[in-house]
PDB file of N, CA and C in Angstrom:
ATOM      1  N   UNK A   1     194.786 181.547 197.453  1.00  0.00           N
ATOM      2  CA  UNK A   1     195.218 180.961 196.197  1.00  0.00           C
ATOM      3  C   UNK A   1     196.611 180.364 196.384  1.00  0.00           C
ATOM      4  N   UNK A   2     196.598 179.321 195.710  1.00  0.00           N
ATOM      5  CA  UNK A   2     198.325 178.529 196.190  1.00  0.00           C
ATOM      6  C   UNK A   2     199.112 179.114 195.347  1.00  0.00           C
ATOM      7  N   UNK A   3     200.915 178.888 195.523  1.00  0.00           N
ATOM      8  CA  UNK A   3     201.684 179.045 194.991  1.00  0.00           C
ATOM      9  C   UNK A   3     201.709 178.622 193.196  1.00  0.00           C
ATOM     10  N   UNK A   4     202.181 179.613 192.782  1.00  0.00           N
ATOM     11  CA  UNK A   4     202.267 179.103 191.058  1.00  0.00           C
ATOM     12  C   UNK A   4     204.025 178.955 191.246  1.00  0.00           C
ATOM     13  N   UNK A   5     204.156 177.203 190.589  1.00  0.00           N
ATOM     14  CA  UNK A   5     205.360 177.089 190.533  1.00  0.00           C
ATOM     15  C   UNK A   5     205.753 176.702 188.916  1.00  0.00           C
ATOM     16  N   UNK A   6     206.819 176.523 188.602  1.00  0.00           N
ATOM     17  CA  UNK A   6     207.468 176.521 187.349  1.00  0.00           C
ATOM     18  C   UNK A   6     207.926 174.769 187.403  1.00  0.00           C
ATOM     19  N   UNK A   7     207.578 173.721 186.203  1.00  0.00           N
ATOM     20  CA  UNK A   7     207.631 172.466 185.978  1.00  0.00           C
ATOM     21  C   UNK A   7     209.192 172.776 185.033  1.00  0.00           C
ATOM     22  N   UNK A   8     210.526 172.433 185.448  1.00  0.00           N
ATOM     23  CA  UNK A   8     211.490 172.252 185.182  1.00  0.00           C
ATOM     24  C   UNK A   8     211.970 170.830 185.121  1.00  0.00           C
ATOM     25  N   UNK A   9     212.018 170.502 183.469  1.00  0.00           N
ATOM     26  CA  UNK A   9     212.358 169.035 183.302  1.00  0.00           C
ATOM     27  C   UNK A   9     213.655 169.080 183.233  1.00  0.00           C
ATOM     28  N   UNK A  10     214.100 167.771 183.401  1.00  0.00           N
ATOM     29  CA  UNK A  10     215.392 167.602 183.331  1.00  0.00           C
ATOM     30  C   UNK A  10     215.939 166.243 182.148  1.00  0.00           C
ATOM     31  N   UNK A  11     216.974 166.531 181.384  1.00  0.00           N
ATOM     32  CA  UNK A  11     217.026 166.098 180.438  1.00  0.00           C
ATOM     33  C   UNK A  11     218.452 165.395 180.742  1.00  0.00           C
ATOM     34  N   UNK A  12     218.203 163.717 180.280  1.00  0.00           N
ATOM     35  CA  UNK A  12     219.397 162.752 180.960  1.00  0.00           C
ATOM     36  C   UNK A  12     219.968 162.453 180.346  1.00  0.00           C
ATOM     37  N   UNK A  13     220.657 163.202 178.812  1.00  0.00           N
ATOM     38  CA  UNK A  13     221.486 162.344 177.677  1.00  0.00           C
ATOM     39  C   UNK A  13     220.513 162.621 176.285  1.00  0.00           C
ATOM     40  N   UNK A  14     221.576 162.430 175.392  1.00  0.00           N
ATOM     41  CA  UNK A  14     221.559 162.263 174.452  1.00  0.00           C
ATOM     42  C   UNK A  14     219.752 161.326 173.996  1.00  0.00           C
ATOM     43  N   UNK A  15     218.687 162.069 173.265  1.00  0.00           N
ATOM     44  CA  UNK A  15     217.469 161.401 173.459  1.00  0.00           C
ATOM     45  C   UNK A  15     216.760 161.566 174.962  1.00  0.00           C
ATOM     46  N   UNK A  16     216.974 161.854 175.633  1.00  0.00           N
ATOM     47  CA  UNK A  16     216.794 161.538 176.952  1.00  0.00           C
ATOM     48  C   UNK A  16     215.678 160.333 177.082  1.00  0.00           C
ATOM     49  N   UNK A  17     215.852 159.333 176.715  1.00  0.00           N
ATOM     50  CA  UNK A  17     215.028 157.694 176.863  1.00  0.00           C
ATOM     51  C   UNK A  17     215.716 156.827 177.877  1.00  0.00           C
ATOM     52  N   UNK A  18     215.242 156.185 178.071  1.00  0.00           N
ATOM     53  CA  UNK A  18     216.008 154.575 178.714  1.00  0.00           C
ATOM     54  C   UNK A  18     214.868 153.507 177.867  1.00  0.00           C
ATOM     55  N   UNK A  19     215.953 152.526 177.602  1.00  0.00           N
ATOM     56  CA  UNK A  19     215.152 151.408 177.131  1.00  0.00           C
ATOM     57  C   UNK A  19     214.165 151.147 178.386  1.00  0.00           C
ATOM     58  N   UNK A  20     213.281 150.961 177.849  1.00  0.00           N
ATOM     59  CA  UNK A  20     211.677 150.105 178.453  1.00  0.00           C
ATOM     60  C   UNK A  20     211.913 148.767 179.446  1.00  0.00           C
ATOM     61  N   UNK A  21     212.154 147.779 178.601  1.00  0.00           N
ATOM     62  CA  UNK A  21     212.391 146.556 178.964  1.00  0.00           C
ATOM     63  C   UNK A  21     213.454 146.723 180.484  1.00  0.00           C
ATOM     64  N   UNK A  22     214.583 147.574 179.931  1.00  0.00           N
ATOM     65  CA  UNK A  22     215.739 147.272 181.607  1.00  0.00           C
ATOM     66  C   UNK A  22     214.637 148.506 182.696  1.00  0.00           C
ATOM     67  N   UNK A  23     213.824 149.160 182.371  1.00  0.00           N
ATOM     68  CA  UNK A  23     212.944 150.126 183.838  1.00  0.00           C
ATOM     69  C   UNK A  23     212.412 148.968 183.803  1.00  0.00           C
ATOM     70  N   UNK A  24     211.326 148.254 183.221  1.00  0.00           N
ATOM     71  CA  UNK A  24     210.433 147.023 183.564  1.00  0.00           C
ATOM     72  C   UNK A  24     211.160 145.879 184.428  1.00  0.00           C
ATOM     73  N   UNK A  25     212.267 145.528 184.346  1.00  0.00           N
ATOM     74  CA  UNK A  25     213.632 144.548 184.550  1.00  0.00           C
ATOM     75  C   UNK A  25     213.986 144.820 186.146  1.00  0.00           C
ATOM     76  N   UNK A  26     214.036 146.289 186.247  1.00  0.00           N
ATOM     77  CA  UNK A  26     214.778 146.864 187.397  1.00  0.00           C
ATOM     78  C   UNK A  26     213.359 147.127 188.662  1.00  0.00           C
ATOM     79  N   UNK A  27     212.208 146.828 187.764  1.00  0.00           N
ATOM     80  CA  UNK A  27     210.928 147.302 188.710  1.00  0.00           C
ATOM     81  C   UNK A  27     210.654 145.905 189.751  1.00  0.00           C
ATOM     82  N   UNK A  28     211.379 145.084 189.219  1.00  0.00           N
ATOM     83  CA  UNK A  28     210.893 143.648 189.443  1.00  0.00           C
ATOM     84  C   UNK A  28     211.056 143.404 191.185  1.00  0.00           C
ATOM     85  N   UNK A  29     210.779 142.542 192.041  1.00  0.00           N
ATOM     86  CA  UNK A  29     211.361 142.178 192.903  1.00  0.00           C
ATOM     87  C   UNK A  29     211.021 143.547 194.006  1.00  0.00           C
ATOM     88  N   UNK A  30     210.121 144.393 193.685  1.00  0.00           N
ATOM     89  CA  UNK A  30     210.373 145.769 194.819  1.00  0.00           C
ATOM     90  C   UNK A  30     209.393 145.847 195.658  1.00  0.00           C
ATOM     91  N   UNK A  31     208.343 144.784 195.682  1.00  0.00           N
ATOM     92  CA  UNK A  31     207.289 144.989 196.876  1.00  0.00           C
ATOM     93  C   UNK A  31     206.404 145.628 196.742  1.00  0.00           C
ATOM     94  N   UNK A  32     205.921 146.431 195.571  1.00  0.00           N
ATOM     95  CA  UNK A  32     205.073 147.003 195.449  1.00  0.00           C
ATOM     96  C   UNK A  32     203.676 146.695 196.009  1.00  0.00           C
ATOM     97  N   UNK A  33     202.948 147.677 196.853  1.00  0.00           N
ATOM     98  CA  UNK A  33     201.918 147.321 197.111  1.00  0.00           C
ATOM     99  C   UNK A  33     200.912 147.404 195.837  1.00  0.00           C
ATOM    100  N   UNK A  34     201.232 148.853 195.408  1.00  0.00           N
ATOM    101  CA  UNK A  34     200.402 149.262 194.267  1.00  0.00           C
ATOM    102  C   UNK A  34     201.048 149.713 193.326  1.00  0.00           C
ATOM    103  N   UNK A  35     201.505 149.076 192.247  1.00  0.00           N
ATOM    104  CA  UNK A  35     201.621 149.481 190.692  1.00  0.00           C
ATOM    105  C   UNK A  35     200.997 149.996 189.269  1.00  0.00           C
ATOM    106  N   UNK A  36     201.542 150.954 189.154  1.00  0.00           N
ATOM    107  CA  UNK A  36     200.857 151.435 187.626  1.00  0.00           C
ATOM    108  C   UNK A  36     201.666 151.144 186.351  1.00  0.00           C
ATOM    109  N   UNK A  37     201.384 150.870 185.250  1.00  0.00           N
ATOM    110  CA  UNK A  37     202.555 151.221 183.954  1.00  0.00           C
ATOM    111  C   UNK A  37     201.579 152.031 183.478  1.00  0.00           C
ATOM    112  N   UNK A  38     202.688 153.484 182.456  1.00  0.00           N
ATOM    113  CA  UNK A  38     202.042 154.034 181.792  1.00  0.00           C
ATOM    114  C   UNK A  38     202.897 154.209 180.572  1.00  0.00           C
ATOM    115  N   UNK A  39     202.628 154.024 179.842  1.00  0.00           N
ATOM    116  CA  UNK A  39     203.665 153.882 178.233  1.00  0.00           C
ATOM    117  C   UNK A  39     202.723 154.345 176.824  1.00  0.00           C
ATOM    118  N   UNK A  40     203.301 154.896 176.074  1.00  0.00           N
ATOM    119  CA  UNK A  40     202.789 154.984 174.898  1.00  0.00           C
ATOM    120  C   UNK A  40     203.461 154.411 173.613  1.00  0.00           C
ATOM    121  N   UNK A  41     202.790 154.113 172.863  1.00  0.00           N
ATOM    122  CA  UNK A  41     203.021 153.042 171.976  1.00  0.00           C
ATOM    123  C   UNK A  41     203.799 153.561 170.438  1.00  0.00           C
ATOM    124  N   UNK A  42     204.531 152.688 169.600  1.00  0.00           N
ATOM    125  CA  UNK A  42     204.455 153.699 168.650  1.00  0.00           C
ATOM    126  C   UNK A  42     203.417 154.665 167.599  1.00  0.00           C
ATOM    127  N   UNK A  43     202.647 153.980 167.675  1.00  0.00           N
ATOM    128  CA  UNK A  43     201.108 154.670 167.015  1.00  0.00           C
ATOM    129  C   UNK A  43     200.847 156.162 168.089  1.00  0.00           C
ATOM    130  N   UNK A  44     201.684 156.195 169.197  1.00  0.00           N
ATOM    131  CA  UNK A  44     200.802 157.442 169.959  1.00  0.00           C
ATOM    132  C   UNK A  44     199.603 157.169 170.811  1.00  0.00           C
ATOM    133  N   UNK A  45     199.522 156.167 170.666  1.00  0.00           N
ATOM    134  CA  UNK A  45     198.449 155.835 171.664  1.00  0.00           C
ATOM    135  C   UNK A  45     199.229 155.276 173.153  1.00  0.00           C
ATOM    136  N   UNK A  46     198.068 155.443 174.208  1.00  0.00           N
ATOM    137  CA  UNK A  46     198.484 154.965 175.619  1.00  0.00           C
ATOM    138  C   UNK A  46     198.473 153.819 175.955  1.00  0.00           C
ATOM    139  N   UNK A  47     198.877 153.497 176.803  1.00  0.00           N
ATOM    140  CA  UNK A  47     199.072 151.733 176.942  1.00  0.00           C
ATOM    141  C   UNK A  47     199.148 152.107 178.457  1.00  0.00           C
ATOM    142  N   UNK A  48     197.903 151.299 179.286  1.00  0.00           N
ATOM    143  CA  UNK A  48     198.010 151.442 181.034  1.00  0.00           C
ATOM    144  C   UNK A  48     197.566 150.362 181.676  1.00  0.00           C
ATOM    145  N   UNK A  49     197.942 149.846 182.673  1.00  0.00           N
ATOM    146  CA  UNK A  49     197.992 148.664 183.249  1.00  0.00           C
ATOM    147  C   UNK A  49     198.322 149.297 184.807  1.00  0.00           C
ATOM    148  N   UNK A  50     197.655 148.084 185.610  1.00  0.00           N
ATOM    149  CA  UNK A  50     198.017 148.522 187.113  1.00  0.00           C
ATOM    150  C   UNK A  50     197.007 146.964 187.660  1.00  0.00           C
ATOM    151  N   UNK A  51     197.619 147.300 189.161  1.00  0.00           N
ATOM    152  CA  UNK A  51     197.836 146.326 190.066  1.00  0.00           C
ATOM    153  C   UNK A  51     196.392 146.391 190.966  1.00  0.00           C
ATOM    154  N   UNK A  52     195.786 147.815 190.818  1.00  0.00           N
ATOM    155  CA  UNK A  52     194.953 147.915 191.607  1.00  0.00           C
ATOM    156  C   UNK A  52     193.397 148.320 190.900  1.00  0.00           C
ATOM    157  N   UNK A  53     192.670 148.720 191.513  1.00  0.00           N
ATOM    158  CA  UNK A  53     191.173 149.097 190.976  1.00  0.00           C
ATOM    159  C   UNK A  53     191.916 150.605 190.398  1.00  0.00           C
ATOM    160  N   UNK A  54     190.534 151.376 189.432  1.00  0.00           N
ATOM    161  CA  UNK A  54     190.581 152.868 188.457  1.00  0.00           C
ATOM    162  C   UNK A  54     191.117 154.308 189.275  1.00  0.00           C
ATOM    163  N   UNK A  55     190.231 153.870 190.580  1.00  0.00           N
ATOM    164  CA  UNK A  55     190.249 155.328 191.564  1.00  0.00           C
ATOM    165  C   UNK A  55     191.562 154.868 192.174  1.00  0.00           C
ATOM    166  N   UNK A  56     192.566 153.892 193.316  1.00  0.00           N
ATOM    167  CA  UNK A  56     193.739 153.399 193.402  1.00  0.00           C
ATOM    168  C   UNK A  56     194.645 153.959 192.190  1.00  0.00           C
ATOM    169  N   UNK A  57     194.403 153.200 191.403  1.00  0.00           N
ATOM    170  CA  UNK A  57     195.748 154.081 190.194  1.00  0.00           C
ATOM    171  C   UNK A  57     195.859 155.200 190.256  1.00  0.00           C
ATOM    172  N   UNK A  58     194.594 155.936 189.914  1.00  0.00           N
ATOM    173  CA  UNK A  58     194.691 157.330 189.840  1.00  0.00           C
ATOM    174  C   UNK A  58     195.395 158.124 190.912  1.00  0.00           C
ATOM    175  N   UNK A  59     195.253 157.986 192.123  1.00  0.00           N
ATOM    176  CA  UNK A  59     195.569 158.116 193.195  1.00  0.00           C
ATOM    177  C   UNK A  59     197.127 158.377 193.453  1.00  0.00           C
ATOM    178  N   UNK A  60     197.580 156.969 192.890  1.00  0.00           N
ATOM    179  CA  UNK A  60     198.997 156.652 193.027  1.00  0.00           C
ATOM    180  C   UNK A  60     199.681 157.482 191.526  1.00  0.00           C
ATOM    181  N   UNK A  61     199.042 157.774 190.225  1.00  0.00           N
ATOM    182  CA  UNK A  61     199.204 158.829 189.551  1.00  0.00           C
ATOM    183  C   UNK A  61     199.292 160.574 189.847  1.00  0.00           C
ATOM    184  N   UNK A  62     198.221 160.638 190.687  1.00  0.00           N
ATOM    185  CA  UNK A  62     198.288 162.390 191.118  1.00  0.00           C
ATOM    186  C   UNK A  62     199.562 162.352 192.009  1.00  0.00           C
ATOM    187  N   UNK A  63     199.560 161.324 193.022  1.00  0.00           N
ATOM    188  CA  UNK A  63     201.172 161.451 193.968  1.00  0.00           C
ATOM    189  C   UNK A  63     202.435 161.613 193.306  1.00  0.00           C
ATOM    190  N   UNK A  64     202.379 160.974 192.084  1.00  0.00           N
ATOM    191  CA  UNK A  64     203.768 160.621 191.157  1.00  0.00           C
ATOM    192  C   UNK A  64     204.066 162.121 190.408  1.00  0.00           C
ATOM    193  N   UNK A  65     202.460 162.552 189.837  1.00  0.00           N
ATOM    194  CA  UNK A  65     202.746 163.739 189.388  1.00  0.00           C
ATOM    195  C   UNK A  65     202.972 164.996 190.408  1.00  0.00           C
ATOM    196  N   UNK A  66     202.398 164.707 191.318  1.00  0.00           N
ATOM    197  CA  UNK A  66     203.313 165.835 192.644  1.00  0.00           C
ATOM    198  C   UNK A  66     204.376 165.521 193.110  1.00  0.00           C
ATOM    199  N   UNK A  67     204.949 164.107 192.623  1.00  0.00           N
ATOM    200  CA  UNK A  67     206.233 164.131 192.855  1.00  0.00           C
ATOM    201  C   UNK A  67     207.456 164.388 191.789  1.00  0.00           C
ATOM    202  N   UNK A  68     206.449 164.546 190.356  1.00  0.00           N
ATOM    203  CA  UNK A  68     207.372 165.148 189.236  1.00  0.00           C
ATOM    204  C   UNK A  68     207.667 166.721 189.451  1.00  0.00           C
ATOM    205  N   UNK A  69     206.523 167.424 190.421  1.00  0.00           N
ATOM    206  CA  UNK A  69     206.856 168.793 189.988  1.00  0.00           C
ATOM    207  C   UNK A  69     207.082 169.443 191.174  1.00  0.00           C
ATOM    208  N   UNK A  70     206.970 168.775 192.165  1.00  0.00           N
ATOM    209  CA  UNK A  70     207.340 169.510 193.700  1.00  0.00           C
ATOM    210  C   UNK A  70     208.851 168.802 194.283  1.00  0.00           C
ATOM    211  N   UNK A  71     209.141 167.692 193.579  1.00  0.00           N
ATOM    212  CA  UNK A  71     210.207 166.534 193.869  1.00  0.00           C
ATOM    213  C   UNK A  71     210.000 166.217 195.535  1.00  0.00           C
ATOM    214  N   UNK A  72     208.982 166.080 195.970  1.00  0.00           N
ATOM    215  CA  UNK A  72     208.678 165.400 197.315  1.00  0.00           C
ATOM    216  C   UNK A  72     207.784 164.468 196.791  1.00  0.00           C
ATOM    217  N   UNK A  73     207.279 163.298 198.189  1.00  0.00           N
ATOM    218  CA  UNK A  73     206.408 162.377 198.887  1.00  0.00           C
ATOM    219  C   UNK A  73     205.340 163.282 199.123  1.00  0.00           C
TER     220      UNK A  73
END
């Protein structure tokens, strides 16, 4: 059975947000082979877009989320 670890967020300020538009702004220009956006809207609903086919995104989603909670590649 694997390790049970503890998901410790970290909180960057006041709201902890960044405007949308300057992450979208700053994403620009980086070579991405494969891109995802994932955003939610004000209604609460999801909003997702990507660069590649369903199973690709996902893919590049499970990595991102092992890289939210292990902070590695």
């Amino acid at each position: 059975m694997g390790e049970v670890r503890k998901l410790e967020l970290v909180e960057v300020g006041e709201g902890f947000r960044f405007e949308a538009d300057e992450v979208l702004e700053a994403a620009k220009g980086n070579g991405f082979t494969v891109l995802a956006i994932v955003g939610e809207l004000p209604d609460g609903s999801s909003w997702i877009s990507g660069t590649a086919n369903a199973g690709e995104t996902m893919i590049l989603l499970e990595r991102a989320k092992h890289h939210l909670i292990f902070g590695e590649d």
